[in-house]
PDB file of N, CA and C in Angstrom:
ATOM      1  N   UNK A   1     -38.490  14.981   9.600  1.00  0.00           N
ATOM      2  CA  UNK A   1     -37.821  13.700   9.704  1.00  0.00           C
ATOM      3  C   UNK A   1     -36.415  13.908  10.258  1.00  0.00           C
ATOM      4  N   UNK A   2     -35.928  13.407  11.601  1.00  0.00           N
ATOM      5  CA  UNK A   2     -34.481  13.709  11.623  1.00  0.00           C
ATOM      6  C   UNK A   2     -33.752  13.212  10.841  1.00  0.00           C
ATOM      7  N   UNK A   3     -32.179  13.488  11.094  1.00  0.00           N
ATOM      8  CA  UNK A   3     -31.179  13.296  10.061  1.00  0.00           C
ATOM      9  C   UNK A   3     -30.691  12.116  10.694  1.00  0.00           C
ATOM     10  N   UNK A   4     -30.371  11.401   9.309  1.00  0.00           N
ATOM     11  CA  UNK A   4     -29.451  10.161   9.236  1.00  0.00           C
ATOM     12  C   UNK A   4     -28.147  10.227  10.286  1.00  0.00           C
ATOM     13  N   UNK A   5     -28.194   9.162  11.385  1.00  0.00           N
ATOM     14  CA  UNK A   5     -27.095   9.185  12.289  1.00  0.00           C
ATOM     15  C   UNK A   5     -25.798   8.085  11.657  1.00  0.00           C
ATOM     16  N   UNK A   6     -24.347   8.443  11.749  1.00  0.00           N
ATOM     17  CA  UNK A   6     -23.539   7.925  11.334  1.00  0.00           C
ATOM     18  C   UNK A   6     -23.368   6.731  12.666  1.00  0.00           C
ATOM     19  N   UNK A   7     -23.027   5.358  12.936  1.00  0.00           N
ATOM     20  CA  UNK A   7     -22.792   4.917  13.974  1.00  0.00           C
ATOM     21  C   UNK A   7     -21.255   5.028  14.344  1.00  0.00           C
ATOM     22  N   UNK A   8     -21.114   5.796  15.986  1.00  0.00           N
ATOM     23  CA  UNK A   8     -20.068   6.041  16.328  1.00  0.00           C
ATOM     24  C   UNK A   8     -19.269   5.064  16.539  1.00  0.00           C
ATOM     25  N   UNK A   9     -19.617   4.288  17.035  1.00  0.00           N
ATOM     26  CA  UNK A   9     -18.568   3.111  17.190  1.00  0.00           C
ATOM     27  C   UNK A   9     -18.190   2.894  15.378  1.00  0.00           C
ATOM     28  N   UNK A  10     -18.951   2.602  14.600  1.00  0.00           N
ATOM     29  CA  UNK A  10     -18.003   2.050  13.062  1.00  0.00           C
ATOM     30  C   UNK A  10     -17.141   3.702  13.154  1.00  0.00           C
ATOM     31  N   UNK A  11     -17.665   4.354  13.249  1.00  0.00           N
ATOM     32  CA  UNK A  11     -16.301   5.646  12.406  1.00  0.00           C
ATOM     33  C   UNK A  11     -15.005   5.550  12.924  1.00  0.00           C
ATOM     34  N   UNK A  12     -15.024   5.070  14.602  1.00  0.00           N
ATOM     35  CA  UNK A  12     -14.019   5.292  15.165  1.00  0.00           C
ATOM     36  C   UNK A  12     -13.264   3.824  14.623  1.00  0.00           C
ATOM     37  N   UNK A  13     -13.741   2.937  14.278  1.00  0.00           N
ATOM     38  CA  UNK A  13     -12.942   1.894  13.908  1.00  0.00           C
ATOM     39  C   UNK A  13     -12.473   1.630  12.543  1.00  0.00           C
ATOM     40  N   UNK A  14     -13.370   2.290  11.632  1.00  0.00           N
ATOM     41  CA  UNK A  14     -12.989   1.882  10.130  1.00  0.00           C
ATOM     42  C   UNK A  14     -12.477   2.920   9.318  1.00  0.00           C
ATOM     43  N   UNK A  15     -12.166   3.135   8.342  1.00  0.00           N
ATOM     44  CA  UNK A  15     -11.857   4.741   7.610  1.00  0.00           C
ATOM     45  C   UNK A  15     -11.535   4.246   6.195  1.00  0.00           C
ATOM     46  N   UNK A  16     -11.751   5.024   5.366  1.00  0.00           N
ATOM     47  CA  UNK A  16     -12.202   4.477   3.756  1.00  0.00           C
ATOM     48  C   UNK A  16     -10.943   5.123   3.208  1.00  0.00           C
ATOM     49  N   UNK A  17     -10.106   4.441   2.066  1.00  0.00           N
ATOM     50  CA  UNK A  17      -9.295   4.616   1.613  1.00  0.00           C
ATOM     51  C   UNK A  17      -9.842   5.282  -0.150  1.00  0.00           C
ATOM     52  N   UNK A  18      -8.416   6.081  -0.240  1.00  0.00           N
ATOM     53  CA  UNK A  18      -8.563   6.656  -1.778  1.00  0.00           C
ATOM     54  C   UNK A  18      -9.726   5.989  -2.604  1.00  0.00           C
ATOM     55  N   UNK A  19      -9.308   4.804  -2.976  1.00  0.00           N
ATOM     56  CA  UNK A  19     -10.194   4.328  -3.895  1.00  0.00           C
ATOM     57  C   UNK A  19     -11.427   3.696  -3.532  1.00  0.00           C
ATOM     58  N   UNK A  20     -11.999   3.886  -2.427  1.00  0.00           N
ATOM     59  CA  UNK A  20     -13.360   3.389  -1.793  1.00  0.00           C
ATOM     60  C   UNK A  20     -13.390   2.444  -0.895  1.00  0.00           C
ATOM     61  N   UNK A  21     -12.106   1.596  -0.839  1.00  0.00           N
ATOM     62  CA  UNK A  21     -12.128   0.350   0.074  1.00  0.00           C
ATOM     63  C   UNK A  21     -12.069   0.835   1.445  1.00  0.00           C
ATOM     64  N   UNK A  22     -12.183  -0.373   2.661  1.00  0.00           N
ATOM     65  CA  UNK A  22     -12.500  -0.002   3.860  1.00  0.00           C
ATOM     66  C   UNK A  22     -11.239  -0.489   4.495  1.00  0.00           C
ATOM     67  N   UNK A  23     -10.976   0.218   5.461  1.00  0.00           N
ATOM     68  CA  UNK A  23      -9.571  -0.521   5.979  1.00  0.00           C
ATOM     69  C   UNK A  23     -10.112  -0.466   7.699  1.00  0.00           C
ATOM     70  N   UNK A  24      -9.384  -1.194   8.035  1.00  0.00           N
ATOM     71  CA  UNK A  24      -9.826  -1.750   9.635  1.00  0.00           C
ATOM     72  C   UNK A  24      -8.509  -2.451  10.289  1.00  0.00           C
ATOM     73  N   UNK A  25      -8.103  -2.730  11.506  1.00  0.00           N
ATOM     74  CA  UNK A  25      -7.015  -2.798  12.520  1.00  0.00           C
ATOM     75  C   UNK A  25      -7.504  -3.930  13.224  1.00  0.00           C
ATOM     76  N   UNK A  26      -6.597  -4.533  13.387  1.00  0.00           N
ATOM     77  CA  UNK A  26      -6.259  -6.142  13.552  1.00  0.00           C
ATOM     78  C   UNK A  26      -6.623  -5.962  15.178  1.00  0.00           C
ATOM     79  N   UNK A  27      -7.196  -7.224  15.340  1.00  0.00           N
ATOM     80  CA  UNK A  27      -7.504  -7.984  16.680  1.00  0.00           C
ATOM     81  C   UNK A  27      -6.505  -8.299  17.592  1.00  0.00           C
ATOM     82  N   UNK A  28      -6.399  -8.159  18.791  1.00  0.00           N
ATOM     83  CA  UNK A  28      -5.627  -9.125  19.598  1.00  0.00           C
ATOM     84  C   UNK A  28      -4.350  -8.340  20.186  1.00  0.00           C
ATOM     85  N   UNK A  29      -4.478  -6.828  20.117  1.00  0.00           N
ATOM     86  CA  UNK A  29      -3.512  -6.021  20.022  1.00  0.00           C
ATOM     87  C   UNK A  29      -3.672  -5.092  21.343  1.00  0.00           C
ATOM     88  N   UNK A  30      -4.637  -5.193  21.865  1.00  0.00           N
ATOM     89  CA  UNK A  30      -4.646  -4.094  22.984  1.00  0.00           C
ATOM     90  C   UNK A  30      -4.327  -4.609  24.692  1.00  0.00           C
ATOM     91  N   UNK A  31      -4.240  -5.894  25.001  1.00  0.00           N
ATOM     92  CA  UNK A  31      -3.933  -6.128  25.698  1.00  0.00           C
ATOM     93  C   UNK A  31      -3.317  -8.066  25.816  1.00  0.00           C
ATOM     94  N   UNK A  32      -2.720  -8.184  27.196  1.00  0.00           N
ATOM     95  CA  UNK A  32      -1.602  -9.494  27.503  1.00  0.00           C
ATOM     96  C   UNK A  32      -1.045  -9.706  26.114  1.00  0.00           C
ATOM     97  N   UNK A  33       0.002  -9.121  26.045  1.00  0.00           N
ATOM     98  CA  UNK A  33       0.698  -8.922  25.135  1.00  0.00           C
ATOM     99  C   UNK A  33       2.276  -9.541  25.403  1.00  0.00           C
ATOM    100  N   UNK A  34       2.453  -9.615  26.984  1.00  0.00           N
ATOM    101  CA  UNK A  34       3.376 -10.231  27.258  1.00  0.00           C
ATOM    102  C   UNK A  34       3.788 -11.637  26.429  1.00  0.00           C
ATOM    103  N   UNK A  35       2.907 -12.180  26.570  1.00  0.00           N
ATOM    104  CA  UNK A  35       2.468 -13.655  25.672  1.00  0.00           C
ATOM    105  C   UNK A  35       3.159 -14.090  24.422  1.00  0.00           C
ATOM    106  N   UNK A  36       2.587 -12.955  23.762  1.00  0.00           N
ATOM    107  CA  UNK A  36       2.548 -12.920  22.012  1.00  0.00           C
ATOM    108  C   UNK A  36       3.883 -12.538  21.533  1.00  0.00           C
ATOM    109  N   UNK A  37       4.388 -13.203  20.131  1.00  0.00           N
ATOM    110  CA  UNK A  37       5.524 -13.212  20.024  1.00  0.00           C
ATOM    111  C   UNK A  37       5.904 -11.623  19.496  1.00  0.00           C
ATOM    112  N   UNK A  38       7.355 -11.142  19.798  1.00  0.00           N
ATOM    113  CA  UNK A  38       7.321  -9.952  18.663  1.00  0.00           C
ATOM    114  C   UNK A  38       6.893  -9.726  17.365  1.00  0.00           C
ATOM    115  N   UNK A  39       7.004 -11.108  16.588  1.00  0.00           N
ATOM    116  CA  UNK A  39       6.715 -10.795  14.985  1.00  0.00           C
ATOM    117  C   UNK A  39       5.484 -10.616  14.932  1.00  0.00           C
ATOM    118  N   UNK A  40       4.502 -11.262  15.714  1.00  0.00           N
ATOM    119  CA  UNK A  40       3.162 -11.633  16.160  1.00  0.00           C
ATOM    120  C   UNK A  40       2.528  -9.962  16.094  1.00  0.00           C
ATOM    121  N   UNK A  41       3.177  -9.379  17.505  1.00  0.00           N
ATOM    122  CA  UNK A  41       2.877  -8.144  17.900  1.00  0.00           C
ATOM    123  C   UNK A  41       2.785  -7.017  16.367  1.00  0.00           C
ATOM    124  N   UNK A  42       4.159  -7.440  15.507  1.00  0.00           N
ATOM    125  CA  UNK A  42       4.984  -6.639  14.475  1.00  0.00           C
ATOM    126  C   UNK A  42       3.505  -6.497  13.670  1.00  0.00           C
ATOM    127  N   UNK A  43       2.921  -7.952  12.964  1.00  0.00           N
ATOM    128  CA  UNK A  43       2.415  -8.369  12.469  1.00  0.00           C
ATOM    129  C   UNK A  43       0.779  -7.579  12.394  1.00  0.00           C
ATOM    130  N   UNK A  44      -0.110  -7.657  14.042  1.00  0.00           N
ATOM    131  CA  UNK A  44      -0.807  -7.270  13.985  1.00  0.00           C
ATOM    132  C   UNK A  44      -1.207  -5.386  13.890  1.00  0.00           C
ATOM    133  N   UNK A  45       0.557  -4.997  13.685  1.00  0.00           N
ATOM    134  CA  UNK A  45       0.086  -3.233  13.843  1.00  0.00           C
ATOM    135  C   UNK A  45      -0.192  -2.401  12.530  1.00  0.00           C
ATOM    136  N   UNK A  46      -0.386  -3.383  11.697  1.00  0.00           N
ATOM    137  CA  UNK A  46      -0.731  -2.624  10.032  1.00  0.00           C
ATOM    138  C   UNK A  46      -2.234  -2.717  10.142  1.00  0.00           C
ATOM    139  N   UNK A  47      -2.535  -1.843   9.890  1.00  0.00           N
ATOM    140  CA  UNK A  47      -3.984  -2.264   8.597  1.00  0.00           C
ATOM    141  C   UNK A  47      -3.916  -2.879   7.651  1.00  0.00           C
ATOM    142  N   UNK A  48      -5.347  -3.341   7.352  1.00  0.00           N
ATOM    143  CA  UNK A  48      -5.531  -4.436   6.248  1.00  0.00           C
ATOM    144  C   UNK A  48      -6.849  -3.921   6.033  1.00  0.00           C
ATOM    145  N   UNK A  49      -7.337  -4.348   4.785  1.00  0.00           N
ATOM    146  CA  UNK A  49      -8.708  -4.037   4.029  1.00  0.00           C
ATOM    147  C   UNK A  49     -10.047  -4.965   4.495  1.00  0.00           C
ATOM    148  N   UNK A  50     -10.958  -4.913   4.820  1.00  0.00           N
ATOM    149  CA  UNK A  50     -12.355  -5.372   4.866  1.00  0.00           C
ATOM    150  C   UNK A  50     -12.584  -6.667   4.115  1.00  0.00           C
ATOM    151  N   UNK A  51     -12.911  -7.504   4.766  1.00  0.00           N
ATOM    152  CA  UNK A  51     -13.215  -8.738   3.805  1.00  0.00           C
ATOM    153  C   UNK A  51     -14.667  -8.079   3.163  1.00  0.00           C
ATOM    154  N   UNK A  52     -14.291  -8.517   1.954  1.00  0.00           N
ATOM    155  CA  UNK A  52     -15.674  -7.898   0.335  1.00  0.00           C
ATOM    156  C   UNK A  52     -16.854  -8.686   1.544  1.00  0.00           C
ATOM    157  N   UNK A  53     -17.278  -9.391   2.091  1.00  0.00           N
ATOM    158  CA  UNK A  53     -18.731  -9.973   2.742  1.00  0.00           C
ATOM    159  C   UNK A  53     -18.951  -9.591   3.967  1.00  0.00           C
ATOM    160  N   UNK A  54     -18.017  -8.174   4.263  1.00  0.00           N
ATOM    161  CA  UNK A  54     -18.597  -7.578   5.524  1.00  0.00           C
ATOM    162  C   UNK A  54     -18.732  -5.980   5.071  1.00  0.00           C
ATOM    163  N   UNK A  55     -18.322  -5.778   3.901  1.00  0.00           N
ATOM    164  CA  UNK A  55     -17.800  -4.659   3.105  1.00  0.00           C
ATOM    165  C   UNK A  55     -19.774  -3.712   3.551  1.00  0.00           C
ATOM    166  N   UNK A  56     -20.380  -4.303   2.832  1.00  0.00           N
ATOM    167  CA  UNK A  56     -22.179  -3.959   2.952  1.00  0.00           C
ATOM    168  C   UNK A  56     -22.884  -3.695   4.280  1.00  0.00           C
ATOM    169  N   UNK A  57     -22.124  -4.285   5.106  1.00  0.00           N
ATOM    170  CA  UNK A  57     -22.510  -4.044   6.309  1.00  0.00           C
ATOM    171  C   UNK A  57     -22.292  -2.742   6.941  1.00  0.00           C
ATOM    172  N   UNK A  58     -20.927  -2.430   6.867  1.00  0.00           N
ATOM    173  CA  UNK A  58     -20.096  -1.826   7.679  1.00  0.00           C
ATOM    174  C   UNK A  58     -20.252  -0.179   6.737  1.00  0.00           C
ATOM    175  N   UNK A  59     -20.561  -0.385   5.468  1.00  0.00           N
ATOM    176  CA  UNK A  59     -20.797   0.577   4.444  1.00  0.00           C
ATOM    177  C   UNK A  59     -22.572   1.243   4.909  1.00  0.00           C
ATOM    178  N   UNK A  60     -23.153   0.664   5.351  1.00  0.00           N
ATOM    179  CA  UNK A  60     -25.008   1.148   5.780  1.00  0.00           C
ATOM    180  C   UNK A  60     -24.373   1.743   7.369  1.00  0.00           C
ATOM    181  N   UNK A  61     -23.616   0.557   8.124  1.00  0.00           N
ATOM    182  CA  UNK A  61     -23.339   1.612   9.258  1.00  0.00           C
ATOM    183  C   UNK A  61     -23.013   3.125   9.351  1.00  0.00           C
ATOM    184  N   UNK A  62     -21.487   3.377   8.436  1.00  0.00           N
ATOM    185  CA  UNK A  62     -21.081   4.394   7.637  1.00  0.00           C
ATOM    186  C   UNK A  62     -21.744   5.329   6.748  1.00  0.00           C
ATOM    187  N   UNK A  63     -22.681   4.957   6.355  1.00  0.00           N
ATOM    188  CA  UNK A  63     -23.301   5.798   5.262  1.00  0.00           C
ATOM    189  C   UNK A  63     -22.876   6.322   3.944  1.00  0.00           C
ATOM    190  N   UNK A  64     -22.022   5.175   3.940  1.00  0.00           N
ATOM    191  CA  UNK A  64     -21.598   5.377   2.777  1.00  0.00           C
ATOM    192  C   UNK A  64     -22.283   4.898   1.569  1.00  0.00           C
ATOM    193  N   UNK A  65     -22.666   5.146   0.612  1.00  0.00           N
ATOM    194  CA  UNK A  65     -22.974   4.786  -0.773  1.00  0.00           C
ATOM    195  C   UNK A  65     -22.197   4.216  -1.733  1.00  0.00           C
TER     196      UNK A  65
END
């Protein structure tokens, strides 16, 4: 039976914090940026955590348990 494949695209986008949660990088950031305000720009360069109703999804992509 081959081995369980991790999907490359989720690894490169998500990464699991200390206590199990999923953290993921804000939209709207990679390009026409001219536009968007600085705080805007400021705003979208943190991470933030997984909304809990995509959490299951993104966790079977991952393989995580």
């Amino acid at each position: 039976m081959p081995k369980m494949r991790t999907n490359s695209g989720a690894k490169k986008r998500f990464a699991l914090t200390g206590t199990g949660k999923i953290k993921r990088k804000h939209a709207y950031k990679s390009h026409i940026l001219t536009k968007k305000t600085k705080k805007q720009k400021r705003r979208l360069t943190h991470f933030s955590i997984l909304d809990r109703s995509d959490v299951n999804n993104v966790k079977r992509l991952l393989r995580v348990k």
